[in-house]
N, C-alpha and C. Protein backbone atom coordinates (compact mmCIF):
# COMPACT_ATOMS: atom_id res chain seq x y z
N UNK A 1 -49.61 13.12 5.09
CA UNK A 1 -50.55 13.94 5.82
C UNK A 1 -49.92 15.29 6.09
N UNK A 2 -50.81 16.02 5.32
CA UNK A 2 -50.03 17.83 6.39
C UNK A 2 -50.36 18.34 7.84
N UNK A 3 -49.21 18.98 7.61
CA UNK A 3 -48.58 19.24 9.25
C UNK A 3 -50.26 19.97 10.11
N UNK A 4 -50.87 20.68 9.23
CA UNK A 4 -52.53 21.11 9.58
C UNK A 4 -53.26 19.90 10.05
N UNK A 5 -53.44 18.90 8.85
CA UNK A 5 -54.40 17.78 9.39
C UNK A 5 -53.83 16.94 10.58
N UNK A 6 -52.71 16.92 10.29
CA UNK A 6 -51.34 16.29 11.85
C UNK A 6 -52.43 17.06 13.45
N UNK A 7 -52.41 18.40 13.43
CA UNK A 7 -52.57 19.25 14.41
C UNK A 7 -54.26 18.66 14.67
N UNK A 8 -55.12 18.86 13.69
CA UNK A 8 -56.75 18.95 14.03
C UNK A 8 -56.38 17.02 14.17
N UNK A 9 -55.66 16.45 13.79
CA UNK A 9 -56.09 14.99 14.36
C UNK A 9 -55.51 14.71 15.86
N UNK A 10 -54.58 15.19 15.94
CA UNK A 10 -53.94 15.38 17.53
C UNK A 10 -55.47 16.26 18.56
N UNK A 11 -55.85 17.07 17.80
CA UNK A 11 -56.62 17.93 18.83
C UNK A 11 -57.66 16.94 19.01
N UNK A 12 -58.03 16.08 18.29
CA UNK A 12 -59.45 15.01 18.44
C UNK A 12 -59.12 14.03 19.38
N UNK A 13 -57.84 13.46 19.44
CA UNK A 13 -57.01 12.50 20.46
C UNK A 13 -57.06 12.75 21.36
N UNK A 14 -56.86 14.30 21.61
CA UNK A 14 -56.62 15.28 22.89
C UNK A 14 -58.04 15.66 23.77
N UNK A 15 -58.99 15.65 22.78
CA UNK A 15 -60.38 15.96 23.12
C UNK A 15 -61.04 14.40 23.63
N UNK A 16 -60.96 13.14 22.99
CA UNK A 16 -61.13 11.83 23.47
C UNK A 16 -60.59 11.76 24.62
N UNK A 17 -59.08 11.66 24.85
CA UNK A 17 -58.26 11.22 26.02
C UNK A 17 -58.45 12.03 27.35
N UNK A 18 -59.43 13.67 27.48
CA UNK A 18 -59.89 14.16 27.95
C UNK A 18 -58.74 14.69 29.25
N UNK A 19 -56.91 15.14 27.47
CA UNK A 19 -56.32 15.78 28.02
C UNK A 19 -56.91 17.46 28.00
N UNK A 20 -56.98 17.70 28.57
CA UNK A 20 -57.53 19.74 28.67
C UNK A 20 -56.48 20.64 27.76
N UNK A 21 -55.17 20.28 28.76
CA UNK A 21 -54.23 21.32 28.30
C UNK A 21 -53.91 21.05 26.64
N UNK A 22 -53.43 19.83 26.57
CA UNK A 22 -53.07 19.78 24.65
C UNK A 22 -54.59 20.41 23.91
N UNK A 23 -55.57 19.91 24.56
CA UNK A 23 -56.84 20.54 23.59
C UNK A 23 -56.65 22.01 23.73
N UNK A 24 -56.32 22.70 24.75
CA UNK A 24 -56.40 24.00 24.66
C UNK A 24 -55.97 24.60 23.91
N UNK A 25 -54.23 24.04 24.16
CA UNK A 25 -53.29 24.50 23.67
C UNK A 25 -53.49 24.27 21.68
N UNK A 26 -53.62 23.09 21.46
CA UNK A 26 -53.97 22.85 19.44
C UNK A 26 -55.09 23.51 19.51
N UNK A 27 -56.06 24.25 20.31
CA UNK A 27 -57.08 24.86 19.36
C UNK A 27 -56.57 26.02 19.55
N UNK A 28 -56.06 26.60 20.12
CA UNK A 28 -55.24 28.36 20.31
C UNK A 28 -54.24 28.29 19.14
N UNK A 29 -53.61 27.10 18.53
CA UNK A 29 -52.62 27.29 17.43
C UNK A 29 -53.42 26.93 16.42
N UNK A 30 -54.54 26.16 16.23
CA UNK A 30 -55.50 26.43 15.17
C UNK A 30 -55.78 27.41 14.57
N UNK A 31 -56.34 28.25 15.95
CA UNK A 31 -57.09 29.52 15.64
C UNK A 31 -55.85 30.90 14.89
N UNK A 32 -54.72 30.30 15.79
CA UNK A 32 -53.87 31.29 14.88
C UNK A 32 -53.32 30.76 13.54
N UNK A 33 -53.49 29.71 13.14
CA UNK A 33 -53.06 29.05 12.03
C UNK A 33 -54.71 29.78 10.91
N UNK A 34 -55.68 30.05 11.89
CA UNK A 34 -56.64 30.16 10.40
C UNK A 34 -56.37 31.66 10.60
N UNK A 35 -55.98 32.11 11.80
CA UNK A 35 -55.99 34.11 11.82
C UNK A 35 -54.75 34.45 10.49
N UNK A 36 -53.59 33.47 10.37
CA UNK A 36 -52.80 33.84 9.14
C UNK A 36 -53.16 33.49 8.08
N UNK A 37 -53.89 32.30 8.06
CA UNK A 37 -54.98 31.81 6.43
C UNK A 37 -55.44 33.39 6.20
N UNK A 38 -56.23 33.74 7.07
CA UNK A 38 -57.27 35.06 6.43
C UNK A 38 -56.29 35.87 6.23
N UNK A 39 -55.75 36.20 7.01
CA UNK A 39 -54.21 37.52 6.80
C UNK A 39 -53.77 37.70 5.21
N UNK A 40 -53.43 36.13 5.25
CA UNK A 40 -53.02 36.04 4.30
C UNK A 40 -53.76 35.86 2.25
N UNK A 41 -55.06 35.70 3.15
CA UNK A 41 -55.76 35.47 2.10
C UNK A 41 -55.30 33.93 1.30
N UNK A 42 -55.27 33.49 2.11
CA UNK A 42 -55.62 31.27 1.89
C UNK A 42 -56.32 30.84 2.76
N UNK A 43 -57.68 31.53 2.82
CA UNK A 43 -58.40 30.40 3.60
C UNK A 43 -58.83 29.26 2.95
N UNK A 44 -58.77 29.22 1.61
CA UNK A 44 -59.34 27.83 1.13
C UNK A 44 -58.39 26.85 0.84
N UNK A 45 -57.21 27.71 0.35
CA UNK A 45 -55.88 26.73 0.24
C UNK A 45 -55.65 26.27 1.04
N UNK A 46 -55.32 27.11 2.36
CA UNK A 46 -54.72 26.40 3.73
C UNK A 46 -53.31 27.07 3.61
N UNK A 47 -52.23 26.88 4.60
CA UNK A 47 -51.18 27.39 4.78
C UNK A 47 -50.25 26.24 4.08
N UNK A 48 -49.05 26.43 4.08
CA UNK A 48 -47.80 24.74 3.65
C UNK A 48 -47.49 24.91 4.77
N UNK A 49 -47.12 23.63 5.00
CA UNK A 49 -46.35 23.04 6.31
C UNK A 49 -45.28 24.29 6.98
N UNK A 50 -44.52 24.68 5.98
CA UNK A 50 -43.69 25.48 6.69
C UNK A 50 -44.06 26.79 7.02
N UNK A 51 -45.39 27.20 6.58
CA UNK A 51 -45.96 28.46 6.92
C UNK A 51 -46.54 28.16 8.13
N UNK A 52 -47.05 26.76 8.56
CA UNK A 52 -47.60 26.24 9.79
C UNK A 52 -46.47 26.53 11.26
N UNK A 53 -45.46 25.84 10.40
CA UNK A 53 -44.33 25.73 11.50
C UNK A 53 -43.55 27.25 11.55
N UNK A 54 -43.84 28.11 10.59
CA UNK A 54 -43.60 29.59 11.73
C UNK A 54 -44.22 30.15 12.25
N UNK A 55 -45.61 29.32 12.11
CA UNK A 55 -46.85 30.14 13.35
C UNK A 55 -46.34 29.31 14.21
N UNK A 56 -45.93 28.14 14.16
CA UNK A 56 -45.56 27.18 15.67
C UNK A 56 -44.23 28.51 16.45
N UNK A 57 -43.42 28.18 15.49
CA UNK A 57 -42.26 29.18 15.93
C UNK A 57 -42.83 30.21 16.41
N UNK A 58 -43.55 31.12 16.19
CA UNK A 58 -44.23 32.04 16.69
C UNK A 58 -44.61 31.94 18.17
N UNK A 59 -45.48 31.26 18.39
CA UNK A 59 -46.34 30.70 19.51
C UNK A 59 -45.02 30.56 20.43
N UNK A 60 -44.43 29.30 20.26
CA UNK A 60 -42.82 29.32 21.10
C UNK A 60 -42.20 30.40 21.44
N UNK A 61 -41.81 31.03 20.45
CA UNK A 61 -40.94 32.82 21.08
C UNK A 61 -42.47 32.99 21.79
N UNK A 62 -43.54 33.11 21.77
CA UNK A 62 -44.27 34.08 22.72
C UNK A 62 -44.69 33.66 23.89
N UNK A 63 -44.70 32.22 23.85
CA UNK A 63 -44.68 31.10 25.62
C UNK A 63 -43.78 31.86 26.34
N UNK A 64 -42.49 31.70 25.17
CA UNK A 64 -41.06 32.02 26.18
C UNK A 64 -40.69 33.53 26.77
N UNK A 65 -41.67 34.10 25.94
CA UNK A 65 -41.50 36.02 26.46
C UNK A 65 -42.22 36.00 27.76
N UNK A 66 -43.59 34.97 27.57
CA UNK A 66 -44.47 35.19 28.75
C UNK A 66 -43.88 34.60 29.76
N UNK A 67 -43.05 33.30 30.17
CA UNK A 67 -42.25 32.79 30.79
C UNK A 67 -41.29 33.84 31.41
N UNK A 68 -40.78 34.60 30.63
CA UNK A 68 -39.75 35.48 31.54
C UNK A 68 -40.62 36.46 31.91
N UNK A 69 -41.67 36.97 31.69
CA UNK A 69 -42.45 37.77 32.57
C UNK A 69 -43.05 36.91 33.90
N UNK A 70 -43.57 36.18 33.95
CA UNK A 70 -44.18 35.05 34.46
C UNK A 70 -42.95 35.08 35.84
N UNK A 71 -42.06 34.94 35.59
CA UNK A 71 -40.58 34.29 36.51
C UNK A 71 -40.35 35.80 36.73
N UNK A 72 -40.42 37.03 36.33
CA UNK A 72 -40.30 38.33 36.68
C UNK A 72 -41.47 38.73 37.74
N UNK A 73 -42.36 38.60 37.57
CA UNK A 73 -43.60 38.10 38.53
C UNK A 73 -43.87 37.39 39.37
N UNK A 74 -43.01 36.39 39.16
CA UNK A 74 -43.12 34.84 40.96
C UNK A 74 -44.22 34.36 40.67
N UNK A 75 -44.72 33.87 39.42
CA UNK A 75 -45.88 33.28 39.23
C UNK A 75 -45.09 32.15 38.99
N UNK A 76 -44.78 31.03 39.38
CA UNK A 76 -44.42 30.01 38.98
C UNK A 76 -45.59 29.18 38.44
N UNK A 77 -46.72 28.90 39.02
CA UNK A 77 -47.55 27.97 37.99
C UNK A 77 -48.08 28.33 36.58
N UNK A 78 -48.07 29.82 36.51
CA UNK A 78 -48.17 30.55 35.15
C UNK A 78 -46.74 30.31 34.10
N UNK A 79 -46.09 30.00 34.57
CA UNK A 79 -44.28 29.52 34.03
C UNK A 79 -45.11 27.97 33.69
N UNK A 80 -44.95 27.09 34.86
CA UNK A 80 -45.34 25.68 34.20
C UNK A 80 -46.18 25.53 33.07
N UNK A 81 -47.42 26.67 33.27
CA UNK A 81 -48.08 26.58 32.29
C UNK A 81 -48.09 26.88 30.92
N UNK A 82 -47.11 27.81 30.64
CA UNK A 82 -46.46 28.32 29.80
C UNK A 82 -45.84 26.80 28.81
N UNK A 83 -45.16 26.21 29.81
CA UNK A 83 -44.08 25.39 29.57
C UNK A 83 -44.07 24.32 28.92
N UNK A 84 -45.31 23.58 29.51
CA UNK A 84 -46.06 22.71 28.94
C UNK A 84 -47.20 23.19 27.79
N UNK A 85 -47.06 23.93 27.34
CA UNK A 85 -47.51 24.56 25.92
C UNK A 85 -46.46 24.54 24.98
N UNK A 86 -45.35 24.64 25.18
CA UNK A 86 -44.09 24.50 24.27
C UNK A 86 -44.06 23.69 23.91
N UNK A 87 -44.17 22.68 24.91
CA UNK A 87 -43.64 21.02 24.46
C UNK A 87 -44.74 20.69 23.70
N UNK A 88 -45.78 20.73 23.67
CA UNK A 88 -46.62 20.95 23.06
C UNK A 88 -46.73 21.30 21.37
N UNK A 89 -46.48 22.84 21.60
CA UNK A 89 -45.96 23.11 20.19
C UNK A 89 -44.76 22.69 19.57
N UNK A 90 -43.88 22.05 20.49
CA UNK A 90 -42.62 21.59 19.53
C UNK A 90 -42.73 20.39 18.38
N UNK A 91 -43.58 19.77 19.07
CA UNK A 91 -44.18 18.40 18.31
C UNK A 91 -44.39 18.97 16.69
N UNK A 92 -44.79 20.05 16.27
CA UNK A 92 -44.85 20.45 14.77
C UNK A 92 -43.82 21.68 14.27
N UNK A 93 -42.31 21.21 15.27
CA UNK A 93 -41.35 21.96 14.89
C UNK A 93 -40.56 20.99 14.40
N UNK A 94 -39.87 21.41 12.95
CA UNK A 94 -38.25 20.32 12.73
C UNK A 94 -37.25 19.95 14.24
N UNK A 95 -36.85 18.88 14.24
CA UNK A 95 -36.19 18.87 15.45
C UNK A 95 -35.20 20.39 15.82
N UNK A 96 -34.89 20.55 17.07
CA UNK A 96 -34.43 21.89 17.08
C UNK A 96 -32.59 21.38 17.46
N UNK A 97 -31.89 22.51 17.23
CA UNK A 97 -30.32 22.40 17.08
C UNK A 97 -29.69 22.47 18.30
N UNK A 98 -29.11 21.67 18.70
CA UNK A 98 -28.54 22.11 20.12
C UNK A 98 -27.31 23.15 20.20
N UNK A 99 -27.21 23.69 21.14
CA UNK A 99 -26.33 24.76 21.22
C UNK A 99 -24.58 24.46 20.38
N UNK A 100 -24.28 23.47 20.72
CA UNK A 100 -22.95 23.17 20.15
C UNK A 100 -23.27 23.39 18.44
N UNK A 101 -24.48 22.50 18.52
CA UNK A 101 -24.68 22.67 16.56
C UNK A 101 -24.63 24.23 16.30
N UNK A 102 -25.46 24.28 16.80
CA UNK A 102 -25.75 25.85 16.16
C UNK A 102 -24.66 26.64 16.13
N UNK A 103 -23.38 26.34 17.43
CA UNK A 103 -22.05 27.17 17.35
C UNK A 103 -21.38 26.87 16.02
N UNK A 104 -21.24 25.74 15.98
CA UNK A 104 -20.72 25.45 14.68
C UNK A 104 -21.22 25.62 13.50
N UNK A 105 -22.21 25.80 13.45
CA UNK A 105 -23.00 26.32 12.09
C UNK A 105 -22.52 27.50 12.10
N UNK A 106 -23.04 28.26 12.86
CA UNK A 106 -22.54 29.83 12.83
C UNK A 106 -21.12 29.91 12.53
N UNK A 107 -19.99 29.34 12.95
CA UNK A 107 -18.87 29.24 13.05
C UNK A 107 -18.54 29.28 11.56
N UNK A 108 -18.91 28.55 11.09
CA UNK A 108 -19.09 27.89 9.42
C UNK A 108 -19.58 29.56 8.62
N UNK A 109 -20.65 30.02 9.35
CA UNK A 109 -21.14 30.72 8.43
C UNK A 109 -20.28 31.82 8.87
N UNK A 110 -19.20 32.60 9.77
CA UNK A 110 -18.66 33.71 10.27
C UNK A 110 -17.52 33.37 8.98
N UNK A 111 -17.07 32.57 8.91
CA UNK A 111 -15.98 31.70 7.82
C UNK A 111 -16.24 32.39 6.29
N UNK A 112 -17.47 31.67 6.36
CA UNK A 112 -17.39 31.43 4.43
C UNK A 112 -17.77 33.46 4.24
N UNK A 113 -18.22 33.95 5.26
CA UNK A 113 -18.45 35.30 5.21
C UNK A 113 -16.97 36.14 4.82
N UNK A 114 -16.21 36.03 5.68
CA UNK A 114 -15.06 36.76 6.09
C UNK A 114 -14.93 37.36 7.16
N UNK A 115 -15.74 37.34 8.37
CA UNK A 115 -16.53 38.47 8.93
C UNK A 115 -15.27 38.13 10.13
N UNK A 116 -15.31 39.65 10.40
CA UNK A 116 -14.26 39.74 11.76
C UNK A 116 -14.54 40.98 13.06
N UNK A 117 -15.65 42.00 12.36
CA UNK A 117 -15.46 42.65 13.31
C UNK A 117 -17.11 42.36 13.80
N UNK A 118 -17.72 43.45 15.23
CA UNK A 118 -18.69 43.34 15.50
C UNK A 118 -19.50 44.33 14.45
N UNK A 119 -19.20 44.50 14.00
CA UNK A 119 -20.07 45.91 13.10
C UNK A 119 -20.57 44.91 11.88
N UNK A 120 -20.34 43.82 11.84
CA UNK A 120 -21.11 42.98 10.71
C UNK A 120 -21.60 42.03 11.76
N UNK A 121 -22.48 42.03 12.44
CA UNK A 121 -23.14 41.43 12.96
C UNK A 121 -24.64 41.39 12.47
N UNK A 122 -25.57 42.16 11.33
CA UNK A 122 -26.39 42.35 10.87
C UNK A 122 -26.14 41.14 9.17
N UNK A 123 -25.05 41.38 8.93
CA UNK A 123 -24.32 39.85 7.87
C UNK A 123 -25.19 38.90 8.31
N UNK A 124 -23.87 38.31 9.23
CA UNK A 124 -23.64 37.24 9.97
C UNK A 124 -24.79 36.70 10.47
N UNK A 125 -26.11 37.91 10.82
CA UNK A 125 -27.07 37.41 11.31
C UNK A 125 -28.39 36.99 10.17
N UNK A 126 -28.14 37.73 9.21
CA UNK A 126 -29.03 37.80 8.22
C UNK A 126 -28.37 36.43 7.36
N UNK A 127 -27.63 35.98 7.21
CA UNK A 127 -26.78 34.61 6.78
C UNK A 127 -28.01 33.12 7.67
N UNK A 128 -27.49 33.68 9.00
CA UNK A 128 -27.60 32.22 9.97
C UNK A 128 -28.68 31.93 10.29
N UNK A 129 -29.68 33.58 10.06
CA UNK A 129 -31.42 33.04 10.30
C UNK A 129 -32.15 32.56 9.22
N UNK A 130 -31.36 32.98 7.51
CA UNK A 130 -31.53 32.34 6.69
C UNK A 130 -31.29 30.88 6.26
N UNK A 131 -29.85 30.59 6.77
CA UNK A 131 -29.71 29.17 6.84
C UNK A 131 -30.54 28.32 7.62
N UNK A 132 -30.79 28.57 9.25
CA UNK A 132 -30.81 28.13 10.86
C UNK A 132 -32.41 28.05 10.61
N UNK A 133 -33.57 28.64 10.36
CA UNK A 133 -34.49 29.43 10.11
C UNK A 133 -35.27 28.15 10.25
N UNK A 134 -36.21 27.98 11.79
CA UNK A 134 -37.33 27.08 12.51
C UNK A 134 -36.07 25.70 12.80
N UNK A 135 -34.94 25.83 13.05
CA UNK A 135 -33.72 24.94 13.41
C UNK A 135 -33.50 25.44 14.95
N UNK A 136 -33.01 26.53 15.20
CA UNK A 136 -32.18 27.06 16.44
C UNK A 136 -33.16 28.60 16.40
N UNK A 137 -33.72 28.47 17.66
CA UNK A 137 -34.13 29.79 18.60
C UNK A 137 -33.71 31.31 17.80
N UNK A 138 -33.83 32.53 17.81
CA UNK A 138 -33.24 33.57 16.90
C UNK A 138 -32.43 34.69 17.88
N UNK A 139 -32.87 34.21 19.12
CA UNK A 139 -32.37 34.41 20.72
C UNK A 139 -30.99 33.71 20.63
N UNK A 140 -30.46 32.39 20.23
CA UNK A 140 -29.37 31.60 20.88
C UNK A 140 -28.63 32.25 19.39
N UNK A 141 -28.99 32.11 18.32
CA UNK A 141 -28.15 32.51 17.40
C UNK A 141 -27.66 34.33 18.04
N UNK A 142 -28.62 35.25 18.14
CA UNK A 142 -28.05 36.41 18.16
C UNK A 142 -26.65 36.01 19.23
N UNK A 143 -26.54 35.50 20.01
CA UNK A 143 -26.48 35.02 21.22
C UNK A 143 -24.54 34.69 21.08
N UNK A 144 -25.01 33.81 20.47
CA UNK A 144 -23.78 33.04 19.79
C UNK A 144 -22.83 33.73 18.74
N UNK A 145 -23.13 34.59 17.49
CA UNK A 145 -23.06 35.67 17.26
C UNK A 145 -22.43 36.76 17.59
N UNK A 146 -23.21 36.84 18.82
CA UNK A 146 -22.38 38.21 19.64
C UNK A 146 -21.04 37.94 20.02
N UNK A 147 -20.94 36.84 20.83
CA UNK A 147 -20.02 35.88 21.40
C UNK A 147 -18.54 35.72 20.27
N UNK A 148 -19.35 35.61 19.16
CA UNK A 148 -17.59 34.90 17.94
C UNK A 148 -17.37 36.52 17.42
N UNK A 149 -17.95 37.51 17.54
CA UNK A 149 -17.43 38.80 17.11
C UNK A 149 -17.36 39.37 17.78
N UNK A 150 -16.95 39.04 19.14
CA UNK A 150 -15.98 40.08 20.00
C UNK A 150 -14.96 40.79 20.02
């Protein structure tokens, strides 16, 4: 089954079980899943799975921008709400890397590079989002990154 029909059969579960928020939330990533079909010119094809899962990725970085506005604001129930949309969208993300992994990946990739100073940090980064890429956040990699080329 593709990761599309995965989403519209979850949203029917969600619409039965007469959860609100998951229905909200899978028809707002629908709608942007068909806004990149047309973009892209596949509305009849449909997107592949992994074109799905960087609109998911998408959606995630933009919960989490609104989240730090949200918490910049003292809206805390606009944060929860946020929050529980993630978890949400994570369900049609590859499992994600925990921080130690991802150090060591990077670690691996600062290696097979040669890389030593901070002025190749555009490398190093263009390497690990290619490898890492819908694995680890693009936030924790820069992150981590910064950190081993000090």
């Amino acid at each position: 089954m593709s990761l599309k029909t995965q989403i519209l059969e979850d949203l029917k579960m969600a619409m039965k079980a007469g959860d609100t928020m998951k229905r909200d939330t899978l028809r707002m990533f629908d709608s942007m899943i068909k806004n990149v079909e047309i973009e892209k010119q596949q509305r009849e094809d449909g997107l592949s799975d992994e074109e799905v899962q960087e609109v998911a990725t998408r959606a995630v970085k933009q919960r989490r921008d609104a989240i730090e506005q949200y918490k910049a604001g003292g809206r805390a129930d606009l944060v929860e709400k946020e929050q529980a949309e993630i978890e949400v969208l994570m369900n049609y993300l590859p499992a994600q890397m925990s921080e130690a992994e991802a150090t060591t990946e990077v670690e691996k990739i600062i290696a097979n590079l040669g890389v030593t100073s901070k002025a190749d940090i555009g490398k190093v980064m263009g390497a690990a989002m290619g490898q890492l890429k819908g694995k680890v956040d693009g936030t924790l990699i820069r992150k981590i990154v910064e950190e081993k080329l000090q």
